[in-house]
N, C-alpha and C. Protein backbone atom coordinates (compact mmCIF):
# COMPACT_ATOMS: atom_id res chain seq x y z
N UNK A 1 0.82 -1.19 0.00
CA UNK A 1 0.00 0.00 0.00
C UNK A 1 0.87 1.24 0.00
N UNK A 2 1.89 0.61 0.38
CA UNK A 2 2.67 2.17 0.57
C UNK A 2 3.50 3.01 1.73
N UNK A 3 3.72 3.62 2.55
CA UNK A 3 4.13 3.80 3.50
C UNK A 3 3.55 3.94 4.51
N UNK A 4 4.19 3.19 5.49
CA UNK A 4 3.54 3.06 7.15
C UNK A 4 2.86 4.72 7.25
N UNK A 5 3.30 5.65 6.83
CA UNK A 5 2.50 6.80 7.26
C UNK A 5 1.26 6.54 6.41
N UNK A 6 1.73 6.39 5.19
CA UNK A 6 -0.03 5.98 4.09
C UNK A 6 -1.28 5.01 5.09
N UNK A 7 -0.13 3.67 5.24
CA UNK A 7 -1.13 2.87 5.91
C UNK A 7 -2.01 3.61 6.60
N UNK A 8 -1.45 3.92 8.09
CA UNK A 8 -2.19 4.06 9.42
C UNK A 8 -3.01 5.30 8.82
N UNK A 9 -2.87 6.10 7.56
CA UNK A 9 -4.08 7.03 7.91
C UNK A 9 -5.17 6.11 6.96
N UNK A 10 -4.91 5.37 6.27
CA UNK A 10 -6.04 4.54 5.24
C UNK A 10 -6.32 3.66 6.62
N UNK A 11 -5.77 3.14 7.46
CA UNK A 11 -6.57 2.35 8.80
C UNK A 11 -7.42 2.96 9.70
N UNK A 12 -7.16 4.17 9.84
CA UNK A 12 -7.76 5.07 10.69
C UNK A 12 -8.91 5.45 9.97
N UNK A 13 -9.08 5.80 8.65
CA UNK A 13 -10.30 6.40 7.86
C UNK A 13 -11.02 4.97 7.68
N UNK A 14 -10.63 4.24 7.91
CA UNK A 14 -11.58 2.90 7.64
C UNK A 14 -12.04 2.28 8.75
N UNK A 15 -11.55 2.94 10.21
CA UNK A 15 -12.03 2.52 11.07
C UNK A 15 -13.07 3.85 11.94
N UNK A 16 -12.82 5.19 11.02
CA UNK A 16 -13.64 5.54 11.31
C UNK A 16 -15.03 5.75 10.49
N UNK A 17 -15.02 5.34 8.87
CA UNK A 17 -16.55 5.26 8.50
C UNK A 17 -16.88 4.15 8.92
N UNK A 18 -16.44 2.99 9.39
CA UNK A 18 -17.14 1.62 10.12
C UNK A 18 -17.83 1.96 11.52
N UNK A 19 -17.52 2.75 11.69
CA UNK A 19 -17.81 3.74 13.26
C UNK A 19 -19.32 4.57 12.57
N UNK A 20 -18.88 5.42 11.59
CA UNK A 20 -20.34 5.98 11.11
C UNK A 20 -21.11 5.35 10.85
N UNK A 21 -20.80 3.84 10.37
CA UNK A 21 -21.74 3.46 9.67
C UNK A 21 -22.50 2.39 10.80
N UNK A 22 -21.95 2.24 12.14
CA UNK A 22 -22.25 1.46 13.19
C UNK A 22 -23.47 2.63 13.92
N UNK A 23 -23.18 3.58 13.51
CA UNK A 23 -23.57 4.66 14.58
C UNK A 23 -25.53 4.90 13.19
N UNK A 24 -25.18 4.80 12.06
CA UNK A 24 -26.11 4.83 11.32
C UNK A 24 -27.15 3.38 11.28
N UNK A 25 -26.21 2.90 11.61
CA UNK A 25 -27.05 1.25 11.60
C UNK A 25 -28.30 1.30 12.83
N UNK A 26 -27.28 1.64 14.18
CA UNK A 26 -27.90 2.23 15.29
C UNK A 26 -29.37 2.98 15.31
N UNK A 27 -28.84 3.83 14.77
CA UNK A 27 -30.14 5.18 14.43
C UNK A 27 -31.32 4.26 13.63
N UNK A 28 -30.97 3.75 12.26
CA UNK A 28 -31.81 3.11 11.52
C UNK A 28 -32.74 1.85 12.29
N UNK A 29 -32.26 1.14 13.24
CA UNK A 29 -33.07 -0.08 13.73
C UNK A 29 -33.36 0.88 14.63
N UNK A 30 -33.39 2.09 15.19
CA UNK A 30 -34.14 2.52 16.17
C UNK A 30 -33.67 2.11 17.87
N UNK A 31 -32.03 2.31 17.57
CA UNK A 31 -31.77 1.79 18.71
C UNK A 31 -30.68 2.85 19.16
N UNK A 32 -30.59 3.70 20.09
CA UNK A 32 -30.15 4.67 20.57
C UNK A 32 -28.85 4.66 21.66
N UNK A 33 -27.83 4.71 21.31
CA UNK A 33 -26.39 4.65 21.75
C UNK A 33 -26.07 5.60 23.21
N UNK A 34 -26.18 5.11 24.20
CA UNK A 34 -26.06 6.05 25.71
C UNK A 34 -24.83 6.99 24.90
N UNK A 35 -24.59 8.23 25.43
CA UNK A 35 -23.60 9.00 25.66
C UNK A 35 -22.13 8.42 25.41
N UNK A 36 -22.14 7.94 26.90
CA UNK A 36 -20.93 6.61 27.00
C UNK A 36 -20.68 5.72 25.95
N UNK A 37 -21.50 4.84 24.91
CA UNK A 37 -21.60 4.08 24.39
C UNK A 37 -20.75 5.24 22.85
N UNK A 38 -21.45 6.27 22.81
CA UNK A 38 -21.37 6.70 21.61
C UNK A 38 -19.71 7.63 21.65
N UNK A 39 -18.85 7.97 22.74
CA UNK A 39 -18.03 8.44 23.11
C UNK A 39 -16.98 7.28 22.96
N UNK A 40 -17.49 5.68 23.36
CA UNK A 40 -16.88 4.58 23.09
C UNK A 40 -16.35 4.28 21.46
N UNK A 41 -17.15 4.49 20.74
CA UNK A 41 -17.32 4.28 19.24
C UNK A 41 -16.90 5.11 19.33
N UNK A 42 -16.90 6.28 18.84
CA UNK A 42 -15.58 7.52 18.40
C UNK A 42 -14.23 7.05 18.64
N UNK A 43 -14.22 7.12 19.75
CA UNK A 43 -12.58 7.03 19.91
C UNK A 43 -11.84 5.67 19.89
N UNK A 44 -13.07 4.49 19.70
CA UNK A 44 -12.70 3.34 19.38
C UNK A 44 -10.95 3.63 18.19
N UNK A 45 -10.11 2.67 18.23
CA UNK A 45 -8.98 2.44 17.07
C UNK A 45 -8.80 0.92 16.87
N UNK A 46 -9.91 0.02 17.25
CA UNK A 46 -9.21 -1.52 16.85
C UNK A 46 -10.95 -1.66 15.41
N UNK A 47 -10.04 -1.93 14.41
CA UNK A 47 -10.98 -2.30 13.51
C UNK A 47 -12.08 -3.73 14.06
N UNK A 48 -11.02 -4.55 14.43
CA UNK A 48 -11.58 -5.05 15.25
C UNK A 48 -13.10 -5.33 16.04
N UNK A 49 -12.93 -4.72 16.79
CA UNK A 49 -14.10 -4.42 17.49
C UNK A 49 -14.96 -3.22 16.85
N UNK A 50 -14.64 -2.64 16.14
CA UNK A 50 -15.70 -1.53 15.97
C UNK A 50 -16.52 -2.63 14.74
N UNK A 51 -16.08 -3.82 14.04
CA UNK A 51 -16.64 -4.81 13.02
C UNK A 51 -17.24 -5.47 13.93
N UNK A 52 -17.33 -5.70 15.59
CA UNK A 52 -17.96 -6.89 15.48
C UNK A 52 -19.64 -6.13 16.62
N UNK A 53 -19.15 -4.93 16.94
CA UNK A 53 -20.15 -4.02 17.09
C UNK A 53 -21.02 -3.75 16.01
N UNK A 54 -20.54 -3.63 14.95
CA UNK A 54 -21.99 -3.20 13.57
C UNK A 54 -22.12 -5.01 13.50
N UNK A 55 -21.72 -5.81 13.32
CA UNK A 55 -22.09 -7.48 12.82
C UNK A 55 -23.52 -7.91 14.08
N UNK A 56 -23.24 -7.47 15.51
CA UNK A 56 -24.17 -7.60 16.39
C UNK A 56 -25.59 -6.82 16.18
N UNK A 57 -24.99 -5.02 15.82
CA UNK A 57 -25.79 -3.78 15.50
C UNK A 57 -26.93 -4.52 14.47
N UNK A 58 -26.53 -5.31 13.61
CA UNK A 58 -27.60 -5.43 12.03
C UNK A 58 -28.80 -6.54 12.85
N UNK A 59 -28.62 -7.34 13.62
CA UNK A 59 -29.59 -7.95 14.64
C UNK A 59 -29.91 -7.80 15.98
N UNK A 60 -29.24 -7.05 16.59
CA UNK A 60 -29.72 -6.47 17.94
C UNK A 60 -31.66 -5.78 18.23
N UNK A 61 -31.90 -6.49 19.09
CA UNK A 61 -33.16 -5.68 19.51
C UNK A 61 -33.41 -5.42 20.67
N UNK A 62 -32.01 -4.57 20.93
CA UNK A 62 -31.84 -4.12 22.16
C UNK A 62 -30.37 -3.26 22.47
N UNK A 63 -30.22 -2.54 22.64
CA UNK A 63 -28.75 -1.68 22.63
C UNK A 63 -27.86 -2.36 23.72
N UNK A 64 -27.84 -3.05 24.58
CA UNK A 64 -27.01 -3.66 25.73
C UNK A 64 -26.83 -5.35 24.73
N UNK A 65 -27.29 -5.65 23.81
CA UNK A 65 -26.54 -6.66 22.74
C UNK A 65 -25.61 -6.16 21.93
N UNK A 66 -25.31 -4.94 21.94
CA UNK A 66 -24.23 -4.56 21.07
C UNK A 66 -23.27 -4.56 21.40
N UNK A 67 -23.36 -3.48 22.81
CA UNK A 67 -21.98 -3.76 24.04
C UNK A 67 -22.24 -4.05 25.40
N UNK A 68 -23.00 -4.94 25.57
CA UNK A 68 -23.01 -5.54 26.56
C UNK A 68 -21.73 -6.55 27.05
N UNK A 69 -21.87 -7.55 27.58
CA UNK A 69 -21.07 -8.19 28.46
C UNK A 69 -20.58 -8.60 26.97
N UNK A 70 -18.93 -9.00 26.92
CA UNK A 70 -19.00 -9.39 25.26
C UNK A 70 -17.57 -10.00 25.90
């Protein structure tokens, strides 16, 4: 890809529209992110986990299945 400086900002922009788009998923099923929760996701940096937060987000019917006990 290119240089470690290239990388980490193409990792960082990809871990933060996975963040928007966790935070849109949210809104769309009608499920509303505490303060805390949504301060969590921002500053989240492991792609990681911010993927397995939207994978829960697309079937959750309930906001404490997203980040609940995990």
């Amino acid at each position: 890809m290119g240089s470690a400086f290239a990388c980490e900002y193409f990792f960082q922009g990809e871990i933060r529209g996975r963040a928007q788009v966790l935070l849109d998923t949210l809104s769309r099923r009608g499920l509303s992110p505490s303060a805390e929760n949504r301060s969590r996701i921002e500053a989240c940096t492991d792609l990681v986990e911010v993927t397995g937060w939207l994978q829960k987000a697309i079937t959750a019917e309930a906001i404490d299945e997203v980040f609940g006990q995990e």
